[in-house]
PDB file of N, CA and C in Angstrom:
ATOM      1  N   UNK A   1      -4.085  17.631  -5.838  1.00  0.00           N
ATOM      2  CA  UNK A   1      -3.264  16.786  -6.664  1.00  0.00           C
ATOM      3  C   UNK A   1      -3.289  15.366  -6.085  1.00  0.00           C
ATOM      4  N   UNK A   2      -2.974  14.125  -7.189  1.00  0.00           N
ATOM      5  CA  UNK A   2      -3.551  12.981  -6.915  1.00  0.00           C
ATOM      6  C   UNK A   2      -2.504  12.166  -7.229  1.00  0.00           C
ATOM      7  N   UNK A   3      -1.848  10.888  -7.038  1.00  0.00           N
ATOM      8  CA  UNK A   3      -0.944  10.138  -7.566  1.00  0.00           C
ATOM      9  C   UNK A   3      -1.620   8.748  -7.578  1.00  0.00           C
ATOM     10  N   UNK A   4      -1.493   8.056  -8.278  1.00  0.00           N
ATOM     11  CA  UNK A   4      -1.429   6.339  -8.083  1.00  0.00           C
ATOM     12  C   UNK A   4       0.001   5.957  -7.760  1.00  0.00           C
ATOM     13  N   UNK A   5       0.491   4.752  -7.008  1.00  0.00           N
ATOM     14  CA  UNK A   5       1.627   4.374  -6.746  1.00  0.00           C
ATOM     15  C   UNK A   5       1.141   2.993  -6.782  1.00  0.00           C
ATOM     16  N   UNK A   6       2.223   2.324  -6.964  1.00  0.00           N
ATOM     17  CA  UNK A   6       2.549   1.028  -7.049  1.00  0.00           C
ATOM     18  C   UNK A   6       3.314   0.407  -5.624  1.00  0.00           C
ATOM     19  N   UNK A   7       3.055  -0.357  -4.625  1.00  0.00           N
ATOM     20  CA  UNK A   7       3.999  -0.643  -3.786  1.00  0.00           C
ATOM     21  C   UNK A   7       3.154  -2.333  -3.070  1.00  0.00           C
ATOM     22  N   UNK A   8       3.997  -3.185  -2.935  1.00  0.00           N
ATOM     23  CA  UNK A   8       3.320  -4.512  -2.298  1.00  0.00           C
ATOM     24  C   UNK A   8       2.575  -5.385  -3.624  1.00  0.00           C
ATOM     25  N   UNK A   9       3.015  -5.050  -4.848  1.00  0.00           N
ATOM     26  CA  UNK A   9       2.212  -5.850  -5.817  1.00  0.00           C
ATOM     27  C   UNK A   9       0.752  -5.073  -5.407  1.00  0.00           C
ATOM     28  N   UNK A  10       0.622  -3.530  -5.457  1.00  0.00           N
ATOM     29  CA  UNK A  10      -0.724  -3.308  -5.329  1.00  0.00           C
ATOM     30  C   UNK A  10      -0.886  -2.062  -5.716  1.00  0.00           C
ATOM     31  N   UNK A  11      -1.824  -1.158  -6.386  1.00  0.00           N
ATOM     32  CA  UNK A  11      -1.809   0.019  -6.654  1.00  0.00           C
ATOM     33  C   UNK A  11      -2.362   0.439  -6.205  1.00  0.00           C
ATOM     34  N   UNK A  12      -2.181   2.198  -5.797  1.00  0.00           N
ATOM     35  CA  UNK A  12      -2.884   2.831  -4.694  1.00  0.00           C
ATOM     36  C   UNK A  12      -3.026   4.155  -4.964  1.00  0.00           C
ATOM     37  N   UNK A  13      -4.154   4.897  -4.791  1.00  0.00           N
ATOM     38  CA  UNK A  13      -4.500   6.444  -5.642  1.00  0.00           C
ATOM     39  C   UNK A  13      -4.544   7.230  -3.961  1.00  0.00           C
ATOM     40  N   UNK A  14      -3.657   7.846  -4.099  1.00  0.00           N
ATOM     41  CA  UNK A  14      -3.358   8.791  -3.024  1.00  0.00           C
ATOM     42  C   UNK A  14      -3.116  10.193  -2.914  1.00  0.00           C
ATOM     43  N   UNK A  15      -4.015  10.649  -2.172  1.00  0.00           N
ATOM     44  CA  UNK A  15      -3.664  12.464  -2.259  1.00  0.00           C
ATOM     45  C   UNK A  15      -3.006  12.521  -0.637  1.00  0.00           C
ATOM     46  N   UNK A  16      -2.353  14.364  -1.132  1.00  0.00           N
ATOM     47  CA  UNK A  16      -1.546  14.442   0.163  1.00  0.00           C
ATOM     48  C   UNK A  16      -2.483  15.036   1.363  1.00  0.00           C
ATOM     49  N   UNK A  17      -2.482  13.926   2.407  1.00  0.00           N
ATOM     50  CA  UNK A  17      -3.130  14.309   3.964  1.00  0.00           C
ATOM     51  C   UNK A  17      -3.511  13.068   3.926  1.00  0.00           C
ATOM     52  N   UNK A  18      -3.589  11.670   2.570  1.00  0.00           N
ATOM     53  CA  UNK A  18      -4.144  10.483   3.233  1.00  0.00           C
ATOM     54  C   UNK A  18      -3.604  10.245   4.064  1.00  0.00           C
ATOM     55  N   UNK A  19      -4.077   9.064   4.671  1.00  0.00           N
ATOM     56  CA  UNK A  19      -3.954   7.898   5.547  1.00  0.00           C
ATOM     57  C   UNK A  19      -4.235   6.145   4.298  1.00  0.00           C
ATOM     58  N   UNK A  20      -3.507   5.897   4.634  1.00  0.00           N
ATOM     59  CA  UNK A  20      -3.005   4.147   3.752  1.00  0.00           C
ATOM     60  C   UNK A  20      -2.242   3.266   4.300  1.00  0.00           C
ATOM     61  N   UNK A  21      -2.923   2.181   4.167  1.00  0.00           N
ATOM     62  CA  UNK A  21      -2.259   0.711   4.876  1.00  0.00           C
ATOM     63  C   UNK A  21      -1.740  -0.019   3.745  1.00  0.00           C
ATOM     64  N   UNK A  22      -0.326  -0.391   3.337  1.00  0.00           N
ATOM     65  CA  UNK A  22       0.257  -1.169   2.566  1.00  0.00           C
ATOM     66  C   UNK A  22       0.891  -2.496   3.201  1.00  0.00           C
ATOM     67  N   UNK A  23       1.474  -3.189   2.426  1.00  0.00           N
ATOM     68  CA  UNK A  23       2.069  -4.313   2.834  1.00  0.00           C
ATOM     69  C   UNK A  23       3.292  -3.770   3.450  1.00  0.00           C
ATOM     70  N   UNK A  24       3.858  -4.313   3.963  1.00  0.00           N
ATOM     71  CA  UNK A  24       4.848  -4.102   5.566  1.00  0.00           C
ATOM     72  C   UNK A  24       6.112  -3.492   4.706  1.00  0.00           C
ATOM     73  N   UNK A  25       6.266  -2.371   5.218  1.00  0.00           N
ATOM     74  CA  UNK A  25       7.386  -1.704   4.797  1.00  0.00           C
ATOM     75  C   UNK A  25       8.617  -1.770   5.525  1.00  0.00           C
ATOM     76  N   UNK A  26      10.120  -1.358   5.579  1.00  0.00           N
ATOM     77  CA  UNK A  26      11.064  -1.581   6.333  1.00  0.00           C
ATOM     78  C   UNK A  26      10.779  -0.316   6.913  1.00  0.00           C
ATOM     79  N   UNK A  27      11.389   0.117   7.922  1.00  0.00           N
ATOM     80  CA  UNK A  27      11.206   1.649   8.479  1.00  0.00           C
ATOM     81  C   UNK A  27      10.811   1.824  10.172  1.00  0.00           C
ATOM     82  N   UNK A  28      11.295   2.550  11.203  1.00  0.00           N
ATOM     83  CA  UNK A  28      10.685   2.932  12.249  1.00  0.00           C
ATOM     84  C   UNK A  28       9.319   3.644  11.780  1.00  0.00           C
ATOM     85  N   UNK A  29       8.639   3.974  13.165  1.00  0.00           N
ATOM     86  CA  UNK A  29       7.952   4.707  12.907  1.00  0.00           C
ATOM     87  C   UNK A  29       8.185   6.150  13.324  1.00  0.00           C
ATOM     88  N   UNK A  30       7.604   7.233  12.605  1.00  0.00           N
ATOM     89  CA  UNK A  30       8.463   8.381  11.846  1.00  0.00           C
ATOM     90  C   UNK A  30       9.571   8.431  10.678  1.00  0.00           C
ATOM     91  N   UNK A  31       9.809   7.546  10.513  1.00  0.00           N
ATOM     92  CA  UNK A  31      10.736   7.701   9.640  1.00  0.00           C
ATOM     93  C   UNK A  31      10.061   7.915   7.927  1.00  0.00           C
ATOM     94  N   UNK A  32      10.715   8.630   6.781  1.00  0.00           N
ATOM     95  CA  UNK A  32       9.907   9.196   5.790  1.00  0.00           C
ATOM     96  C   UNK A  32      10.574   8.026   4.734  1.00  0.00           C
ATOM     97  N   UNK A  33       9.266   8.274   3.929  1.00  0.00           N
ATOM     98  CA  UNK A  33       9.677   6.793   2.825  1.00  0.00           C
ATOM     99  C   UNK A  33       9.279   7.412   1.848  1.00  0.00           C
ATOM    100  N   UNK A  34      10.004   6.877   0.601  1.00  0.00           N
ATOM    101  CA  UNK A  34       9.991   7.657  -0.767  1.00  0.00           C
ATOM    102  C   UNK A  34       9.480   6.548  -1.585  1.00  0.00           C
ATOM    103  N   UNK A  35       8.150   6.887  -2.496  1.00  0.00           N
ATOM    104  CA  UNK A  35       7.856   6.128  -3.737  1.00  0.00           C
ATOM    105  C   UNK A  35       8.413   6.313  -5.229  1.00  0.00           C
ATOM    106  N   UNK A  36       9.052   5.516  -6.161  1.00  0.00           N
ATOM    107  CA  UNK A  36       9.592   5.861  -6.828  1.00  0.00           C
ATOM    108  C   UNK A  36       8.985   5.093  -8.381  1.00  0.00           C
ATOM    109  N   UNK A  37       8.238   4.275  -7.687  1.00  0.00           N
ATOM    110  CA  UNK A  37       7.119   3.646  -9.019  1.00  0.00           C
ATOM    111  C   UNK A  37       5.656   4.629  -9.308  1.00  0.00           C
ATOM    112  N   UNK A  38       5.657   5.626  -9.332  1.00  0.00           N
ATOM    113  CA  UNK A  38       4.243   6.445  -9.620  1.00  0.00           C
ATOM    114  C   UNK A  38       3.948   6.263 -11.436  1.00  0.00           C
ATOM    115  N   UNK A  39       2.705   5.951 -10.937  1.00  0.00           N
ATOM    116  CA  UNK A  39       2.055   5.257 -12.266  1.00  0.00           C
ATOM    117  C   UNK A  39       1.398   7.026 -12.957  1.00  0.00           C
ATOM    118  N   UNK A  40       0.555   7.212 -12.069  1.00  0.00           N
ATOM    119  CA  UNK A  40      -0.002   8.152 -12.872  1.00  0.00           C
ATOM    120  C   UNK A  40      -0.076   9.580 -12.127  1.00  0.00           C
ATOM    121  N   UNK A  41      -0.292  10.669 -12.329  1.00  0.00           N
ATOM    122  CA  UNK A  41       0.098  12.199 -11.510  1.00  0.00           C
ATOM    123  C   UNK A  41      -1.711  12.884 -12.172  1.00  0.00           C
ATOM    124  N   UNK A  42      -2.559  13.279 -11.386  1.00  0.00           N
ATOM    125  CA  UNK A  42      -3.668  13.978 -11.635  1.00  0.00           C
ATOM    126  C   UNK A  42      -3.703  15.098 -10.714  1.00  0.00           C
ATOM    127  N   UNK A  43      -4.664  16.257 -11.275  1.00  0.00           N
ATOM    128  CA  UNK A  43      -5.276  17.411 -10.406  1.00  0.00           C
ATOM    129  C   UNK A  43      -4.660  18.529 -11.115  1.00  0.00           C
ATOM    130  N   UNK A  44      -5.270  19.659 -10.707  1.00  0.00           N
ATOM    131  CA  UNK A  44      -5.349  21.186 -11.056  1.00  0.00           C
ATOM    132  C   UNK A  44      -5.420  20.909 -12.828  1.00  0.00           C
ATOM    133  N   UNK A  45      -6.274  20.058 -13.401  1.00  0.00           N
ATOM    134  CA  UNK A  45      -6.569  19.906 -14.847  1.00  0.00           C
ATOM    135  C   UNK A  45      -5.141  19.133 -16.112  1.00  0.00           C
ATOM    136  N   UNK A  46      -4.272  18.966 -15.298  1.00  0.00           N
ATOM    137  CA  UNK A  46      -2.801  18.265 -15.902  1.00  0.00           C
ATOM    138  C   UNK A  46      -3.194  16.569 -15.388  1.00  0.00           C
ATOM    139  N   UNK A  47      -2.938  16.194 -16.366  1.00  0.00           N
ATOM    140  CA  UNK A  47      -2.658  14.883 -16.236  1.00  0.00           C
ATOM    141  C   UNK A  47      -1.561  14.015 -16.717  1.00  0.00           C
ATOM    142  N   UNK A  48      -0.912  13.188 -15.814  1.00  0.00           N
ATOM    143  CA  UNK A  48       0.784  12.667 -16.311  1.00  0.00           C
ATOM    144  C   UNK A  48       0.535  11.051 -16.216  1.00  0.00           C
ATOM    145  N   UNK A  49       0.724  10.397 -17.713  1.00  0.00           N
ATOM    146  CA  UNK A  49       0.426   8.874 -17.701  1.00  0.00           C
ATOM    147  C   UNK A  49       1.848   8.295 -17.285  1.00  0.00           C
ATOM    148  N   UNK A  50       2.027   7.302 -16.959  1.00  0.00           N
ATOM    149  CA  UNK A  50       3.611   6.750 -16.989  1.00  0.00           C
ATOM    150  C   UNK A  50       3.087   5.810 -17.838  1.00  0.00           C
ATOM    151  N   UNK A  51       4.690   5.544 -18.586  1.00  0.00           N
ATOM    152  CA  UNK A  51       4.629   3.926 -19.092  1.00  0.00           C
ATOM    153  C   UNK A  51       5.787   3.453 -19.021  1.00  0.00           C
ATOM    154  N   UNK A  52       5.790   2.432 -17.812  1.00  0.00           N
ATOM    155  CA  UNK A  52       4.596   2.299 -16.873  1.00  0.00           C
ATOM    156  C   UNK A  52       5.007   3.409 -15.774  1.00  0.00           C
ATOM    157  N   UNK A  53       5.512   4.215 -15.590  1.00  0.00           N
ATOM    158  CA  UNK A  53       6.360   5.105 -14.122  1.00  0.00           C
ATOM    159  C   UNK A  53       6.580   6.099 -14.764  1.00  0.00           C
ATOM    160  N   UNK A  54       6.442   7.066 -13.936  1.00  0.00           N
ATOM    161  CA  UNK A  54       6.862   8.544 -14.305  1.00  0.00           C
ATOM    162  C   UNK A  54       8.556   8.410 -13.749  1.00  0.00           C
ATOM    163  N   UNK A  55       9.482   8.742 -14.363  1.00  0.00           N
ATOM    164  CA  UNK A  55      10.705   8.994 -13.645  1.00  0.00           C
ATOM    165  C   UNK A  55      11.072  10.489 -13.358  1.00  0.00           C
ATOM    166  N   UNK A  56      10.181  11.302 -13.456  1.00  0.00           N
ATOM    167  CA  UNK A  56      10.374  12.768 -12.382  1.00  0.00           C
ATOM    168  C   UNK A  56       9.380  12.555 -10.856  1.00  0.00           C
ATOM    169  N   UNK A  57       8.622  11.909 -10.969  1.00  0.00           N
ATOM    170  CA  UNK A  57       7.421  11.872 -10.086  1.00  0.00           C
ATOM    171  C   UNK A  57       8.132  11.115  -8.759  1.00  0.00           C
ATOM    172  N   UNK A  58       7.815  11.429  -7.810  1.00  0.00           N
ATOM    173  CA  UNK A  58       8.252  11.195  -6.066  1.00  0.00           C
ATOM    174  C   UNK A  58       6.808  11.307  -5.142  1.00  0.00           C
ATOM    175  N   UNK A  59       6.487  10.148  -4.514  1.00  0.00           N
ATOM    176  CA  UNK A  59       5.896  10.595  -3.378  1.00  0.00           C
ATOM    177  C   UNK A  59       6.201  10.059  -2.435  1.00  0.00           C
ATOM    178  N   UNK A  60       6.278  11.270  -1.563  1.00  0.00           N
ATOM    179  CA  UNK A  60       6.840  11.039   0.123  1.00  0.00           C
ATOM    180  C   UNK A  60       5.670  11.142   0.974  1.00  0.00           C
ATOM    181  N   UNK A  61       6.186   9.690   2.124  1.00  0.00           N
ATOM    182  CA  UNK A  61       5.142   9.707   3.343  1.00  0.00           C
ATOM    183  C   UNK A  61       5.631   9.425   4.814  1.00  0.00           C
ATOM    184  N   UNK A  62       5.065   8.926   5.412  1.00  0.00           N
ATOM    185  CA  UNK A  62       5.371   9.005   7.124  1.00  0.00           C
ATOM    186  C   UNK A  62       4.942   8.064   7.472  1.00  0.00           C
ATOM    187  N   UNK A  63       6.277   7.194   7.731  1.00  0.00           N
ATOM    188  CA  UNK A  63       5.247   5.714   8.258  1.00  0.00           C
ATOM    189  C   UNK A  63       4.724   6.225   9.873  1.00  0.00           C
ATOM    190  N   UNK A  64       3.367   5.942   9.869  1.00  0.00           N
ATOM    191  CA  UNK A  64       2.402   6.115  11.050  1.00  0.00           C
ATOM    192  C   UNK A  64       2.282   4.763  12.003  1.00  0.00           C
ATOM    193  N   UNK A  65       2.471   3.570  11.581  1.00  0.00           N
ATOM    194  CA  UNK A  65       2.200   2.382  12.560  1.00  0.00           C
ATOM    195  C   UNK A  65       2.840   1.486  11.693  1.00  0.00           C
ATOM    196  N   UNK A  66       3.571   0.404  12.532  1.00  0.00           N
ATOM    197  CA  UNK A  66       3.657  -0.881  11.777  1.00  0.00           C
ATOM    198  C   UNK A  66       2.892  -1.941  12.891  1.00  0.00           C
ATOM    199  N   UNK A  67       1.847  -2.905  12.296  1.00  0.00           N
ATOM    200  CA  UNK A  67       1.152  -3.351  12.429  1.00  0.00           C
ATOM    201  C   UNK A  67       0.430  -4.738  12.224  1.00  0.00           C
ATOM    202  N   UNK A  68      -0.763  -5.223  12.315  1.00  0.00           N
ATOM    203  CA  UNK A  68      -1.083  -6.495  11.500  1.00  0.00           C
ATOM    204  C   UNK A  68      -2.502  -6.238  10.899  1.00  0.00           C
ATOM    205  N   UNK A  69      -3.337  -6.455   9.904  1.00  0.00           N
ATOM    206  CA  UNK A  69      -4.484  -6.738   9.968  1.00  0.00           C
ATOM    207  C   UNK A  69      -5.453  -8.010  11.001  1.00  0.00           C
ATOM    208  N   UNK A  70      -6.820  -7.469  10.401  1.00  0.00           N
ATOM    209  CA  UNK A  70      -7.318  -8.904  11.084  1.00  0.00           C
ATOM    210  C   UNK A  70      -7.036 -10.227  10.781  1.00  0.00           C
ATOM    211  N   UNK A  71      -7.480 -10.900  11.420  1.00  0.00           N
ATOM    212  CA  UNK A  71      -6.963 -12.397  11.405  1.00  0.00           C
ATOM    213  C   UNK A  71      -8.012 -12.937  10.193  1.00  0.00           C
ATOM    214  N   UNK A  72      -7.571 -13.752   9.059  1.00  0.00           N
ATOM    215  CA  UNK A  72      -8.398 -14.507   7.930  1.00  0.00           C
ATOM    216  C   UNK A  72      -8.117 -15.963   8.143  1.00  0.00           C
ATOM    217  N   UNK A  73      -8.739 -16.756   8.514  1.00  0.00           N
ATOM    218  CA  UNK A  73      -9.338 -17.862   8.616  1.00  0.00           C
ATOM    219  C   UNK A  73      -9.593 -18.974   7.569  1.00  0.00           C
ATOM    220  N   UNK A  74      -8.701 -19.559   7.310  1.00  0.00           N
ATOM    221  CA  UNK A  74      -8.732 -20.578   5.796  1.00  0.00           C
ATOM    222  C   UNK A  74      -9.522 -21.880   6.554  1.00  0.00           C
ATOM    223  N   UNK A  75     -10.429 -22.479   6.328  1.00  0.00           N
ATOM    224  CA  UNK A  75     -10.906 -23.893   7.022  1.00  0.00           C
ATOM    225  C   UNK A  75     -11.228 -24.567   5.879  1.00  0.00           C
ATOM    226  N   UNK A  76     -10.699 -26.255   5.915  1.00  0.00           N
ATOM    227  CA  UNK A  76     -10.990 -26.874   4.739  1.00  0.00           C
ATOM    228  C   UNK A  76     -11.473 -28.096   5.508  1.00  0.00           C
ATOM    229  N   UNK A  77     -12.742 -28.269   4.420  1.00  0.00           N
ATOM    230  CA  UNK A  77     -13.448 -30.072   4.955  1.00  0.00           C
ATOM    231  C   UNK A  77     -13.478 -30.552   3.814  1.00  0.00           C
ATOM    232  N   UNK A  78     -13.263 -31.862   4.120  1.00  0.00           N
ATOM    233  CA  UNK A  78     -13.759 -32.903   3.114  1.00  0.00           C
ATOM    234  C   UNK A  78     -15.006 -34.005   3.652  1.00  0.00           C
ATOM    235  N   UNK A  79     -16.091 -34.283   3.394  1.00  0.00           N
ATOM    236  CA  UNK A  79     -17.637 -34.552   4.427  1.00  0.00           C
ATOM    237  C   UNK A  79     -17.182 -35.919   4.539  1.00  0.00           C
ATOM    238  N   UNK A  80     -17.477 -36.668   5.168  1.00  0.00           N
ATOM    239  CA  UNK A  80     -17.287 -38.220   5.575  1.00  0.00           C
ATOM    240  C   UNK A  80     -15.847 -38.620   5.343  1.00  0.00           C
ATOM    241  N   UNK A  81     -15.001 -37.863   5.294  1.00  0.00           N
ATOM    242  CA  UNK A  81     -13.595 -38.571   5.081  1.00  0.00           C
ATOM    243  C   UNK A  81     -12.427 -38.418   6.127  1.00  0.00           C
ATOM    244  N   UNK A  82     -13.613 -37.292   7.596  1.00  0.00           N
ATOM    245  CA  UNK A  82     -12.828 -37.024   8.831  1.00  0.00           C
ATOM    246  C   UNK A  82     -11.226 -36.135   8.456  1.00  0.00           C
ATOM    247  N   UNK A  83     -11.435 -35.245   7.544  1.00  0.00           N
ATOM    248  CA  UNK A  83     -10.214 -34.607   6.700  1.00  0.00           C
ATOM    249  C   UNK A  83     -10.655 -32.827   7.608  1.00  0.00           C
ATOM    250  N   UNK A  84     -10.238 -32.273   8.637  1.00  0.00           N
ATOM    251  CA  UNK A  84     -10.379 -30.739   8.503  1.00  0.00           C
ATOM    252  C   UNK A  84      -9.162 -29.706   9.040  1.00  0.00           C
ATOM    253  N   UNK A  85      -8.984 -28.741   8.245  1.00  0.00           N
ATOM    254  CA  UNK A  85      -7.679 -28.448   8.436  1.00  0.00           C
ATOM    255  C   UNK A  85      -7.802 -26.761   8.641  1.00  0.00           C
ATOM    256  N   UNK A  86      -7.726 -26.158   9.819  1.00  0.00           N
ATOM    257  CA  UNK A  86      -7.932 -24.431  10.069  1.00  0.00           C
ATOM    258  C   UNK A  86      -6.259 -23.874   9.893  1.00  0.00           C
ATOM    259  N   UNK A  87      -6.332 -23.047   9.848  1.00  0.00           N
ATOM    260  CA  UNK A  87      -5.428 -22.317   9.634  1.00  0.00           C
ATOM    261  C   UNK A  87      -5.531 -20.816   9.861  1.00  0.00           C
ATOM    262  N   UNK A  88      -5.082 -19.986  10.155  1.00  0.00           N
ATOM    263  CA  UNK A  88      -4.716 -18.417  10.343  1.00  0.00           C
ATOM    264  C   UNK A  88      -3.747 -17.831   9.620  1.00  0.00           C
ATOM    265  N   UNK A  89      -4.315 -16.224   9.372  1.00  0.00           N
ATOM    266  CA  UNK A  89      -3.516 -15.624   8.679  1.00  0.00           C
ATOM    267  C   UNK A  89      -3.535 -14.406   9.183  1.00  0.00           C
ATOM    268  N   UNK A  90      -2.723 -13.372   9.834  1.00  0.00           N
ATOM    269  CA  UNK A  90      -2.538 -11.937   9.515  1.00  0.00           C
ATOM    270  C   UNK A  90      -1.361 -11.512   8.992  1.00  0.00           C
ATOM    271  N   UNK A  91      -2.060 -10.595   8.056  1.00  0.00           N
ATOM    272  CA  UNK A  91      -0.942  -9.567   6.892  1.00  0.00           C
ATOM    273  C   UNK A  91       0.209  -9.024   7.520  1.00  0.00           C
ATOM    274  N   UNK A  92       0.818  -8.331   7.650  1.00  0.00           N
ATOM    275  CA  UNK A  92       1.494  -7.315   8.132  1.00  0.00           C
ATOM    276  C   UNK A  92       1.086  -5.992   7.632  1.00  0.00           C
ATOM    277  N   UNK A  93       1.083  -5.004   8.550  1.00  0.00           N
ATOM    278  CA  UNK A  93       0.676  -3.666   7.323  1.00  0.00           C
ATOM    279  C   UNK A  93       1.517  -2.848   7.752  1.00  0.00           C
ATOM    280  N   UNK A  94       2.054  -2.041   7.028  1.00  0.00           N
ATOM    281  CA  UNK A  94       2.598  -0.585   7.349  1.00  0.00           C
ATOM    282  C   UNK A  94       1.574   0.581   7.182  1.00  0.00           C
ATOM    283  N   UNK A  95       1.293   1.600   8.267  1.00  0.00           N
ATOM    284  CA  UNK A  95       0.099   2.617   8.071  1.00  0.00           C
ATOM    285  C   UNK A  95       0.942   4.135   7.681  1.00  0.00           C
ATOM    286  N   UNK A  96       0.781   4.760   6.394  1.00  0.00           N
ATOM    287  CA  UNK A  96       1.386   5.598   6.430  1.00  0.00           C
ATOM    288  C   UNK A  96       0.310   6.406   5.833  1.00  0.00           C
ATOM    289  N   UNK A  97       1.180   7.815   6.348  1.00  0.00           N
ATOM    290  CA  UNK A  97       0.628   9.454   5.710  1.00  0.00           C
ATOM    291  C   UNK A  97       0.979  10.087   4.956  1.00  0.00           C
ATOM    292  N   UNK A  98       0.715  10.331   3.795  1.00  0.00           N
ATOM    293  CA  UNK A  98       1.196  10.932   2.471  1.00  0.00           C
ATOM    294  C   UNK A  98       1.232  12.346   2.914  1.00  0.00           C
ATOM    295  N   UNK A  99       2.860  12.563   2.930  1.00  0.00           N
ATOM    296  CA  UNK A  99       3.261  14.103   3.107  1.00  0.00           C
ATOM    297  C   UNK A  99       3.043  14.841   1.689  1.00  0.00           C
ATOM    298  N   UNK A 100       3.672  14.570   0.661  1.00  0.00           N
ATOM    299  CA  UNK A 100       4.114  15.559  -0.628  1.00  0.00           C
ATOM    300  C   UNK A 100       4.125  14.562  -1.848  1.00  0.00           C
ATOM    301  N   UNK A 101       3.510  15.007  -2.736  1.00  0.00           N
ATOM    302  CA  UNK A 101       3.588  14.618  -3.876  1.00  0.00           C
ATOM    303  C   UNK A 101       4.373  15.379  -4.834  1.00  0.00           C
ATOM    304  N   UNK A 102       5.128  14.825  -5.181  1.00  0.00           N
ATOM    305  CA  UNK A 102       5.956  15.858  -6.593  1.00  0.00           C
ATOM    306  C   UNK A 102       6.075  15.507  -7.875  1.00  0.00           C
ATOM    307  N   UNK A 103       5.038  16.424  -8.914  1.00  0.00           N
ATOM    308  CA  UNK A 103       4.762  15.851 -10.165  1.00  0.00           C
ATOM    309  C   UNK A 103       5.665  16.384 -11.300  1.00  0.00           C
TER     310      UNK A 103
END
């Protein structure tokens, strides 16, 4: 069984035993987090559309790490006008493990 979820302005197709990096969640680590925007529910031949959310549908996970991605690098030139400007960026991520899906 399969879910899409919605979380961070991002959608994400997840079965239970993944591993997934989202945008930074509140939470220790161990602590269990509940999705409550599930877009769509697939597997064993049933399929459940939301529009846009299922409101029976739940998936629970395990935050595994809170974290950062790599570092992204914005550099801007402008050629003969002595203009250059770097900058850095890392995300924040939360790494979690999809315990249970409930469709």
């Amino acid at each position: 069984m399969y879910a899409v979820i919605r979380t961070g302005g991002k959608q994400f197709r997840v079965a239970q035993g993944d591993i997934v990096a989202v945008e930074k969640l509140a939470g220790q680590v161990g602590d269990k987090v509940t999705f409550d925007q599930v877009l769509f529910v697939g597997g064993n031949g049933e399929v459940k559309i939301g529009t846009p959310s299922l409101p029976e549908a739940r998936v629970t996970a395990e935050i595994l790490d809170q974290g950062k991605a790599k570092k992204v690098i914005v550099f801007k030139k402008k050629r003969r006008k002595s203009y250059s400007r770097k900058r850095g960026h890392r995300q924040q991520l939360t790494t979690l493990k999809i315990v249970e899906i409930q469709g």
